[in-house]
Protein backbone atom coordinates (compact mmCIF):
# COMPACT_ATOMS: atom_id res chain seq x y z
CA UNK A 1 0.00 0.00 0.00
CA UNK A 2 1.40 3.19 -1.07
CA UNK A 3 2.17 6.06 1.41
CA UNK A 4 -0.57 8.08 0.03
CA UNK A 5 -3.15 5.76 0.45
CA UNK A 6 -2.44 4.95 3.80
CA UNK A 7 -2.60 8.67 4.41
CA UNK A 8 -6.17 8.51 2.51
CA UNK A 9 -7.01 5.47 4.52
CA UNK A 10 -5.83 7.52 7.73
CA UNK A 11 -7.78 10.08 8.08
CA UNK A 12 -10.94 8.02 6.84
CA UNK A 13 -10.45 6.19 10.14
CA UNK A 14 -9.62 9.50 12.23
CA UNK A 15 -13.01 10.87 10.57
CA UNK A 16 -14.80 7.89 11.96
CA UNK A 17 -13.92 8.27 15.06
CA UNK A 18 -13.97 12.32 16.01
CA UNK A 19 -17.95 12.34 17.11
CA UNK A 20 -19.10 14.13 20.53
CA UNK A 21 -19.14 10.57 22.38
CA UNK A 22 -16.96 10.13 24.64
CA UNK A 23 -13.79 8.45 24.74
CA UNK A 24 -14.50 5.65 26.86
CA UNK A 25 -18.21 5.16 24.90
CA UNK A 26 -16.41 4.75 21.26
CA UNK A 27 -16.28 1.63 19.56
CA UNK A 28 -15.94 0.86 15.61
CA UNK A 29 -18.59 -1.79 16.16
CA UNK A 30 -20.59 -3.56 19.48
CA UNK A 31 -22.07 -6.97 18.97
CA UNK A 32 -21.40 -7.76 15.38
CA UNK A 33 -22.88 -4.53 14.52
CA UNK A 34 -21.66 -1.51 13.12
CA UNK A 35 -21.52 2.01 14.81
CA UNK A 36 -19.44 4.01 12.06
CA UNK A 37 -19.06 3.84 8.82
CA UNK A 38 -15.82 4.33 6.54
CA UNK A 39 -16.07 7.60 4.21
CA UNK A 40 -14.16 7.57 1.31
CA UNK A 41 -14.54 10.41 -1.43
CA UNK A 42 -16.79 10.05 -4.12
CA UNK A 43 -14.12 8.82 -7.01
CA UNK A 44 -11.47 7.25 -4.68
CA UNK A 45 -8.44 5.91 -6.69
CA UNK A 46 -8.53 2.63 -6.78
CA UNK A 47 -6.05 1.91 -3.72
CA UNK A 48 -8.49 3.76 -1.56
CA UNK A 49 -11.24 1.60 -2.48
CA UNK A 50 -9.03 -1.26 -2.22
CA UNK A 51 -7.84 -0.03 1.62
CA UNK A 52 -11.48 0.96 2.36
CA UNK A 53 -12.23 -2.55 1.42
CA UNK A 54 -9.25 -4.31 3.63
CA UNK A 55 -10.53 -2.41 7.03
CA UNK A 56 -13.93 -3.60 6.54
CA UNK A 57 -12.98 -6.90 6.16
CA UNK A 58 -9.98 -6.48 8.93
CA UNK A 59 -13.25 -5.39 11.37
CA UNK A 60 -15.16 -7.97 10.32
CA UNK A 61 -13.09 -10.64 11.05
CA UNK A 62 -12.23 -9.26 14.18
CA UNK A 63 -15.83 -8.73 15.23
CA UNK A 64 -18.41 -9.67 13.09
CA UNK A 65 -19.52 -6.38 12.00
CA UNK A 66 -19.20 -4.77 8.24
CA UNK A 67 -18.76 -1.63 8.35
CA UNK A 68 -20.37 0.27 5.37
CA UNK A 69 -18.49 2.01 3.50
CA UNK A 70 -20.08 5.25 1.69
CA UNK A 71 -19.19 8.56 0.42
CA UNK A 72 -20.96 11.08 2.37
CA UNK A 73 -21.61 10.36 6.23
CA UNK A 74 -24.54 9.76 7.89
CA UNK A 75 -26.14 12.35 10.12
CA UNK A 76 -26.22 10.59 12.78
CA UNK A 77 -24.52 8.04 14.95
CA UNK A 78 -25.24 4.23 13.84
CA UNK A 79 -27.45 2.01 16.03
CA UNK A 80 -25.66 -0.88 17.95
């Protein structure tokens, strides 16, 4: 994975994760269900896509969840 895509990749996570919960309340995913989603632009290059890809399935494995990935976020927190 290039250095610009894990850049790219980066701050899709840190974008996920900067919401007004609090620290200890944060979690990618509770239960095998989702509670952020990844944002990638609108035309990502294809190694975005690709890296997009390779967290959601990195998450899933790890908890059962698949995180969507979309272009614009949601308004609003996802439901556990």
């Amino acid at each position: 994975m290039s250095s610009k895509a894990l850049l790219q990749l980066s701050a899709a996570v840190l974008s996920v994760c900067v919401s007004p919960i609090h620290a200890a309340d944060t979690f990618l995913a509770e239960d095998g269900h989702p509670r952020v989603e990844i944002v990638i632009s609108d035309k990502p290059q294809l190694s975005t896509r690709s890296a997009a890809q390779e967290l959601q399935d990195g998450i899933q494995k790890i908890n059962s969840a698949r995180l969507p990935i979309v272009t614009q976020p949601t308004s609003a927190p996802l439901e556990a």
